[in-house]
C-alpha atoms as a PDB file:
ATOM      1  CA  UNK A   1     151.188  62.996 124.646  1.00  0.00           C
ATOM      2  CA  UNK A   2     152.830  62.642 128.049  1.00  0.00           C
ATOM      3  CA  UNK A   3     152.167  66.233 129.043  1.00  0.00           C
ATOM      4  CA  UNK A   4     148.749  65.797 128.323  1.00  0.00           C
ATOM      5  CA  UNK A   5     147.896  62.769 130.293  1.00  0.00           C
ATOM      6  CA  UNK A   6     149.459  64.853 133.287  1.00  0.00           C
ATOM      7  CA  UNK A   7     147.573  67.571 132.719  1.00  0.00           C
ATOM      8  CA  UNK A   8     144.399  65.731 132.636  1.00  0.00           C
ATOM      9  CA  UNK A   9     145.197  63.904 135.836  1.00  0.00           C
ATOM     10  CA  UNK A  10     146.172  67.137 137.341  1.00  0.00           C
ATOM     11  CA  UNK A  11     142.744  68.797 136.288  1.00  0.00           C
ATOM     12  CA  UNK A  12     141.018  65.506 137.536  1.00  0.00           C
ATOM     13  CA  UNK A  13     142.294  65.872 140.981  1.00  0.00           C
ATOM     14  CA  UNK A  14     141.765  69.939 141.585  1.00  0.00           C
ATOM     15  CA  UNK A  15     138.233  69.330 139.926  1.00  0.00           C
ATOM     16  CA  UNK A  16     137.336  66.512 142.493  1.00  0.00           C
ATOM     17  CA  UNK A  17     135.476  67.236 145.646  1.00  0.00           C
ATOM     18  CA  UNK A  18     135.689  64.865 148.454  1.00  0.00           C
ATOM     19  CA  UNK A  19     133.340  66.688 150.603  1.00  0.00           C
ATOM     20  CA  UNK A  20     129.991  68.329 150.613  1.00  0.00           C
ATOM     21  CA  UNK A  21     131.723  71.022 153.079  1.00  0.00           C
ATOM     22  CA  UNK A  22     132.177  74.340 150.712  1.00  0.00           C
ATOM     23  CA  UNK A  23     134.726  75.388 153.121  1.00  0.00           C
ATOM     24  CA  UNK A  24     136.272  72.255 153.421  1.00  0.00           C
ATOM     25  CA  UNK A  25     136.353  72.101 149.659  1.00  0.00           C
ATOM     26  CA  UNK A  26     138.185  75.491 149.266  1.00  0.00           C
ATOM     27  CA  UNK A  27     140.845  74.194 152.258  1.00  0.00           C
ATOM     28  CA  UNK A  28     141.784  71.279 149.759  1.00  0.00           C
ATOM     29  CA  UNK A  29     141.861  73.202 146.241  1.00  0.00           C
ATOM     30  CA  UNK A  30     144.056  76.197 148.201  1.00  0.00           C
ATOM     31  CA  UNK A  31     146.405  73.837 149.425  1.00  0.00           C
ATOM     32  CA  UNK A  32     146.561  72.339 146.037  1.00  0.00           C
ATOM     33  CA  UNK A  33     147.341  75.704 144.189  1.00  0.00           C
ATOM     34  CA  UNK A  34     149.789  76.689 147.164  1.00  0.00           C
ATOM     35  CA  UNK A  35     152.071  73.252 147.437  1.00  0.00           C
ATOM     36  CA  UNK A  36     150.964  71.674 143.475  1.00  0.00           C
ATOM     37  CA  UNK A  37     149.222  68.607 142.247  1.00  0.00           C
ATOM     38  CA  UNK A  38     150.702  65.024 143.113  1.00  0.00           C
ATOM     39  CA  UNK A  39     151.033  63.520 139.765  1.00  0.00           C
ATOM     40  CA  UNK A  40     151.824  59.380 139.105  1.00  0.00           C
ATOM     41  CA  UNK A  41     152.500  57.785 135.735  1.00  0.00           C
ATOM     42  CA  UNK A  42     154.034  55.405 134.280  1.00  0.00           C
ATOM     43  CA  UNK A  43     157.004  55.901 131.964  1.00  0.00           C
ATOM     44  CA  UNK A  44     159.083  53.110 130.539  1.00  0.00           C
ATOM     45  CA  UNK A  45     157.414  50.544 132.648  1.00  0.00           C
ATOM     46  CA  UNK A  46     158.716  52.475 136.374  1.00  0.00           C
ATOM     47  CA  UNK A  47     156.400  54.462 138.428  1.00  0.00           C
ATOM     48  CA  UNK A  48     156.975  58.484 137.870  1.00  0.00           C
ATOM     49  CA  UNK A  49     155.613  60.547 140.361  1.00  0.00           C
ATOM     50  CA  UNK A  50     155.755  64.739 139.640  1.00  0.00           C
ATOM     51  CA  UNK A  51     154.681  67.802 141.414  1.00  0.00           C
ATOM     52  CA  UNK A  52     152.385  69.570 139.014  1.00  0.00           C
ATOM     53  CA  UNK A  53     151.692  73.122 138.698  1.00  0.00           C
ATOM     54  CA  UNK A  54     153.089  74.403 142.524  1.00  0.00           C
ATOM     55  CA  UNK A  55     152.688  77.669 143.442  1.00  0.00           C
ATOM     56  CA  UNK A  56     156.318  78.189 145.212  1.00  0.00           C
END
């Protein structure tokens, strides 16, 4: 279940577009397959944060 919820938060971040600006769009979604997808959850009642999916 915990893979999945990271997986959806990854997905939610890539698929989110903070700017109208294609080109500034692309910028943000190449950096994110290039360095990976900051991922924060909570396991066991402390704050887990993960690198998700980087390309290195």
């Amino acid at each position: 279940m915990l893979k999945i919820l990271r997986i959806a938060a990854a997905i939610s971040q890539v698929t989110y577009t903070e700017s109208s600006d294609l080109l500034e769009n692309n910028r943000r979604f190449h950096k994110l397959l290039t360095t990976g997808v900051e991922v924060e959850y909570i396991l066991n009642e402390e704050i887990v944060n993960l690198i998700v999916g980087s390309g290195v």
